[in-house]
Protein backbone atom coordinates (compact mmCIF):
# COMPACT_ATOMS: atom_id res chain seq x y z
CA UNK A 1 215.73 200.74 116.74
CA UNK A 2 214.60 204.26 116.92
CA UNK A 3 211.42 204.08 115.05
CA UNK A 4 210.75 200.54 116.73
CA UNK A 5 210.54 202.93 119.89
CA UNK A 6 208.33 205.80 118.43
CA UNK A 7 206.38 202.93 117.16
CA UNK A 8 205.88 201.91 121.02
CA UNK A 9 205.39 205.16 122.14
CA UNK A 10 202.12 205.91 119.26
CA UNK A 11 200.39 202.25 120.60
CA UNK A 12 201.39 203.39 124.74
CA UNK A 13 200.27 206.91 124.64
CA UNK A 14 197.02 205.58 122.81
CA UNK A 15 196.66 203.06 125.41
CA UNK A 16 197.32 204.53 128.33
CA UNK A 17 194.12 206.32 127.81
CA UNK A 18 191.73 203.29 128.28
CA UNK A 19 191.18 201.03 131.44
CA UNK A 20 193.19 198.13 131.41
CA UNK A 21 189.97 195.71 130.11
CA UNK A 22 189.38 197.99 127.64
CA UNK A 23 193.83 197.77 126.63
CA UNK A 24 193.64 194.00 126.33
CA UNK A 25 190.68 193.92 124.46
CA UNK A 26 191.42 196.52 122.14
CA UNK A 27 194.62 194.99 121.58
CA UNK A 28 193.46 191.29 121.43
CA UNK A 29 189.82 192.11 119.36
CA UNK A 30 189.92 195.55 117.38
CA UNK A 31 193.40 195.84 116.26
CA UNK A 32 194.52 193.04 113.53
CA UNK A 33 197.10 191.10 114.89
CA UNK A 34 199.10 191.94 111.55
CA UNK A 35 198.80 195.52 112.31
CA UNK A 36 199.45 195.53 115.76
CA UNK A 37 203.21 193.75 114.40
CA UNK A 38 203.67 196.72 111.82
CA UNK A 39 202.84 199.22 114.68
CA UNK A 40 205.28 197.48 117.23
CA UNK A 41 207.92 195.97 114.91
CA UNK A 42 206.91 192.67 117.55
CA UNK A 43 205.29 189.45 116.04
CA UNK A 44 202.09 188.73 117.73
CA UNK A 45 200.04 185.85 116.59
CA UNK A 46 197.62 184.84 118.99
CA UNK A 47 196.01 186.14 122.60
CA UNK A 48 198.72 185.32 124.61
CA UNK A 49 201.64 187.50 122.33
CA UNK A 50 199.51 190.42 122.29
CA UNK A 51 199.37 190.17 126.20
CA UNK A 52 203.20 189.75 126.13
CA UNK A 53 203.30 192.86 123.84
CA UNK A 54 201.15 194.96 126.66
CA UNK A 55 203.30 193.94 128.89
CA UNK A 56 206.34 195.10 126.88
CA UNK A 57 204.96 198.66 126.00
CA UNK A 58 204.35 198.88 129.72
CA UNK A 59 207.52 198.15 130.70
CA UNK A 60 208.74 200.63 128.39
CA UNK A 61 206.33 202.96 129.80
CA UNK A 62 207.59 202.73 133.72
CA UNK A 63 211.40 203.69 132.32
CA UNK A 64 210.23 206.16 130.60
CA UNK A 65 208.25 207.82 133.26
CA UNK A 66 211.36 206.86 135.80
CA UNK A 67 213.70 208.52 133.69
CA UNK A 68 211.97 211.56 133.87
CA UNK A 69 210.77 211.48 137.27
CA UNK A 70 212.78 214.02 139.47
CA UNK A 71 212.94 213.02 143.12
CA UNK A 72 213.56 217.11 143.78
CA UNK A 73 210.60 218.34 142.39
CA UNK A 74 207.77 218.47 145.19
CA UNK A 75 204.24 217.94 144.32
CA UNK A 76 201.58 220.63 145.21
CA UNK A 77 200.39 221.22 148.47
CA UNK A 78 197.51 223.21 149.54
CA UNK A 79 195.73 225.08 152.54
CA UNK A 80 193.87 223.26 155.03
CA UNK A 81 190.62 225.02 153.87
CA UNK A 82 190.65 223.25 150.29
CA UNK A 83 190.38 219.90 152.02
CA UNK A 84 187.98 217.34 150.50
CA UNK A 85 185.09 217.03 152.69
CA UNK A 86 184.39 213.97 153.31
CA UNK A 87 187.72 212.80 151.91
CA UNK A 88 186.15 209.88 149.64
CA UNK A 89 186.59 206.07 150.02
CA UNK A 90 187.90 204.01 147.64
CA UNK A 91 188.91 200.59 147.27
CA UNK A 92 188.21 197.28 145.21
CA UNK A 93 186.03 196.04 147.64
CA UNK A 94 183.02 198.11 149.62
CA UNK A 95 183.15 199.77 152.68
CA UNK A 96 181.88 196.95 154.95
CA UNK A 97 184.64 194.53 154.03
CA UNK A 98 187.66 197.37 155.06
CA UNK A 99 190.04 194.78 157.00
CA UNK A 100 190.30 194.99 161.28
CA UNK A 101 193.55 195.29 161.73
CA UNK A 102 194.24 194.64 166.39
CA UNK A 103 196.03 198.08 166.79
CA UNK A 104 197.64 196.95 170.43
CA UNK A 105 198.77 192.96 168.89
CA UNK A 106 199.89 195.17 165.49
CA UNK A 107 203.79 194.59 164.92
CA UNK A 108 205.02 195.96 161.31
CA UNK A 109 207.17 193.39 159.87
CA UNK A 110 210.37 194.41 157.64
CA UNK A 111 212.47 192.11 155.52
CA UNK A 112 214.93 191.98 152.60
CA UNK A 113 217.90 194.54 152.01
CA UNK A 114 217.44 195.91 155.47
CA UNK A 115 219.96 195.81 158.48
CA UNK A 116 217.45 195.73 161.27
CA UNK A 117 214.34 193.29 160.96
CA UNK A 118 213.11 193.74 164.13
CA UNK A 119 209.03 194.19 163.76
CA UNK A 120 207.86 197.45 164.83
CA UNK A 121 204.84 197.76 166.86
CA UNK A 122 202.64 200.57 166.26
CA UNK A 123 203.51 202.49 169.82
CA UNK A 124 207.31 202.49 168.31
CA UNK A 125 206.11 203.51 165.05
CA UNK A 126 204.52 206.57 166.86
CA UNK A 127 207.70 207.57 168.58
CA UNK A 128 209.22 208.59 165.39
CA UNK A 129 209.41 212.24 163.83
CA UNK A 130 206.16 213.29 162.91
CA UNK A 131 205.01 215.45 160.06
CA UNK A 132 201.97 216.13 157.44
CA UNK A 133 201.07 217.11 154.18
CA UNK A 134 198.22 218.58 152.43
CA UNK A 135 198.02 217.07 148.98
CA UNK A 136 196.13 216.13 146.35
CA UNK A 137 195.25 212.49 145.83
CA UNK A 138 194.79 211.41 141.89
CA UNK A 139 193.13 208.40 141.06
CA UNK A 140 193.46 206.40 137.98
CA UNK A 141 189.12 206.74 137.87
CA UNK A 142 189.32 210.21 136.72
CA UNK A 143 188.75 211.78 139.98
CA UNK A 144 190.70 213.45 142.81
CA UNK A 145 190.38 214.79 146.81
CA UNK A 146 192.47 217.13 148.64
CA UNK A 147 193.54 215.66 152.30
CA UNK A 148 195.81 216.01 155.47
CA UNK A 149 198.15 213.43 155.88
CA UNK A 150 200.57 212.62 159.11
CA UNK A 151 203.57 210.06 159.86
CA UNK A 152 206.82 210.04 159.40
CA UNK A 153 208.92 210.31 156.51
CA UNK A 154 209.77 206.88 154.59
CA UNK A 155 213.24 207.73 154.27
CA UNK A 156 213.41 208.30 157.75
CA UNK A 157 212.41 205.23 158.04
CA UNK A 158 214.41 203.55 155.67
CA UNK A 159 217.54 205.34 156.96
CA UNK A 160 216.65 203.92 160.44
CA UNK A 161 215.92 199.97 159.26
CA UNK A 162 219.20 200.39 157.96
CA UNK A 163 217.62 199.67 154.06
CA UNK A 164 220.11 199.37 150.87
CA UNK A 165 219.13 202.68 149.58
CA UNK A 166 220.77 201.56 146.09
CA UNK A 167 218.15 198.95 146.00
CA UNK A 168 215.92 198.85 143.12
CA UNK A 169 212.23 198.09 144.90
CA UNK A 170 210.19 198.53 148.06
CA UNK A 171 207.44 196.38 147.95
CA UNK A 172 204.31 196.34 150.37
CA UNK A 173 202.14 193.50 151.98
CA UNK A 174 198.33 194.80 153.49
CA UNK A 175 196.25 193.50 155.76
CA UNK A 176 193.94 192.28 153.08
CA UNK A 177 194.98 190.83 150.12
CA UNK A 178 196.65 194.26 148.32
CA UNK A 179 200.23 194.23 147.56
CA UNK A 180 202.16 196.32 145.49
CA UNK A 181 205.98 198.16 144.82
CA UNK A 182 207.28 201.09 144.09
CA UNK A 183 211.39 202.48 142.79
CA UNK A 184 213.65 203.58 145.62
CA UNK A 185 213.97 207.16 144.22
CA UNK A 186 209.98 207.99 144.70
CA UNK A 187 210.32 205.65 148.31
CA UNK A 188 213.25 208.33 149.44
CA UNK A 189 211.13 211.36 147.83
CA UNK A 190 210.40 213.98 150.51
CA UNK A 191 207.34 213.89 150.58
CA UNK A 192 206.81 209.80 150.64
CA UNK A 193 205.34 209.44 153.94
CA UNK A 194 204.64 206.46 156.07
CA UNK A 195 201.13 208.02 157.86
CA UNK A 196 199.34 207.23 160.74
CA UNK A 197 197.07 209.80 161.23
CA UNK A 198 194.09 212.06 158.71
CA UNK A 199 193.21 215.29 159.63
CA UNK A 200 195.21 215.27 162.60
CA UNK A 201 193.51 212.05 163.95
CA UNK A 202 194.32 208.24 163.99
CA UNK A 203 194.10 206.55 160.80
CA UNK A 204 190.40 205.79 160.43
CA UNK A 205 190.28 202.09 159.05
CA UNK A 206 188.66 202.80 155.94
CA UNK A 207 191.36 205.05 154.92
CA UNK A 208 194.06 202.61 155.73
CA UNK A 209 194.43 201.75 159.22
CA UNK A 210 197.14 201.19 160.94
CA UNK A 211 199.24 202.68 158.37
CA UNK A 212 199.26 203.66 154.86
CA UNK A 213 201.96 204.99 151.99
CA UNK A 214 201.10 208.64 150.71
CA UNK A 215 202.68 209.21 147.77
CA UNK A 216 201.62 212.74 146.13
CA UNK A 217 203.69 211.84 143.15
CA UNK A 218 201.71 208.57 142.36
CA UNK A 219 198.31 207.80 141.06
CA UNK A 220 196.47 206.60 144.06
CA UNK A 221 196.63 202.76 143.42
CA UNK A 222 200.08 202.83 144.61
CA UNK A 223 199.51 204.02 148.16
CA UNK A 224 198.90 201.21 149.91
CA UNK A 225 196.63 201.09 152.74
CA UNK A 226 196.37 198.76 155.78
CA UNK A 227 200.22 198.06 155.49
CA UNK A 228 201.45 195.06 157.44
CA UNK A 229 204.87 194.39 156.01
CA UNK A 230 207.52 195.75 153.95
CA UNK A 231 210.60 194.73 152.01
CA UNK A 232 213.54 195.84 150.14
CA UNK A 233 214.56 193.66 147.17
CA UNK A 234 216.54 194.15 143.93
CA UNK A 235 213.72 191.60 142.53
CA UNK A 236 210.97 192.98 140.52
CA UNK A 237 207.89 192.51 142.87
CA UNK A 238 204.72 193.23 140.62
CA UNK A 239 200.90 194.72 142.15
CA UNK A 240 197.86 194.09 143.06
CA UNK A 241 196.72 196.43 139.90
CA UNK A 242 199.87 195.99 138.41
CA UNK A 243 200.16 192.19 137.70
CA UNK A 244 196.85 192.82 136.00
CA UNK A 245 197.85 195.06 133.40
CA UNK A 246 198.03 198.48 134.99
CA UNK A 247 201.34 200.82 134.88
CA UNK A 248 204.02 199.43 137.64
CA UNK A 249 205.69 203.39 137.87
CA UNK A 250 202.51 204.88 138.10
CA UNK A 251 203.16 208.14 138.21
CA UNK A 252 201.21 211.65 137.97
């Protein structure tokens, strides 16, 4: 079992270091599907297995990475003055197509392991204890940008929804067609914060308007932006990026 593992861990760590078109088709073109079996200990035989198989290593990836994550240890934060100016956009889609999202019609909805579902309009949202963060945001491109975030702490927030904080997943819904999840220790990390403001101003739109996740512990694909509903579940919810082959944990 042990060297079916370290087996896993050689083809993951070699991997992880290529964008996930470049993964699938270095696993389903360059490496023999008979080698790819002696590396894994896993039969593959055709396109579909070796997907299987990336999904497998992956798997094994995000409990690895949760295993060693420790929801004590803060990330790095840094002095207004080394703030990213301007802080960069970044999405799938260009700048023109960031989502409107009706600020005074906005209601947040919640759902799933919670004890109060009642949706949450933004002026309630506001009411709640405020703070911000300087930190670094990492993305999986290769690049990163310093920025000022404000909101209120997600497990605040979770405390006050009344959430099962033994739950396994807290999953996201945005205002245009982004989803993704993320483990109940990094949701209840101290410096996961719901924000509403950057730089000490409203959330512009094209950095996630009304609301967005900051996560300083997680490679920026898992902060959602333009958040319009969120959940608690004990049922593995998948990602935008996620359900196409990148890391679910995602972690920096």
């Amino acid at each position: 079992m042990k060297d079916k593992l370290d087996k896993a861990v050689i083809v993951q760590e070699a991997l992880k270091e290529l964008p996930s078109s470049t993964r699938r088709l270095f696993l389903k073109r360059t490496l023999t599907l008979g080698g790819l079996s002696l590396l894994t200990g896993c039969t593959v035989t055709d396109e579909d297995s070796a997907e299987r198989m990336l999904m497998k290593i992956s798997r094994f990836n995000d409990n690895v990475q949760a295993w060693l994550f420790d929801p004590n240890k803060l990330a790095p934060t840094y002095p207004e003055s080394m703030i990213t100016k301007p802080f960069p956009f970044n999405a799938y889609y260009d700048i023109d197509k960031v989502p409107e999202v009706n600020g005074e019609e906005f209601k947040l909805e919640v759902s799933g392991l919670v004890a109060d579902k009642h949706s949450w309009p933004l002026a309630e949202l506001y009411q709640l204890p405020q703070t911000d963060q300087v930190t670094r945001h990492i993305c999986v491109e290769g690049w990163s940008a310093i920025g000022k975030w404000g909101g209120v702490t997600f497990a605040t927030f979770l405390k006050r929804i009344g959430a099962d904080l033994t739950a396994k997943y807290v999953g996201f819904k945005c205002a245009d067609d982004y989803y993704t999840s993320i483990d109940m220790p990094t949701a209840l990390h101290a410096q996961t914060l719901l924000t509403f403001t950057y730089g000490g101003k409203t959330l512009p739109p094209e950095y996630g308007y009304p609301m967005k996740l900051r996560m300083p512990t997680k490679l920026g694909y898992k902060n959602p932006k333009h958040i319009v509903a969120i959940f608690v579940t004990n049922t593995y919810p998948g990602g935008y990026w996620e359900d196409k082959g990148y890391n679910w944990f995602g972690g920096v």
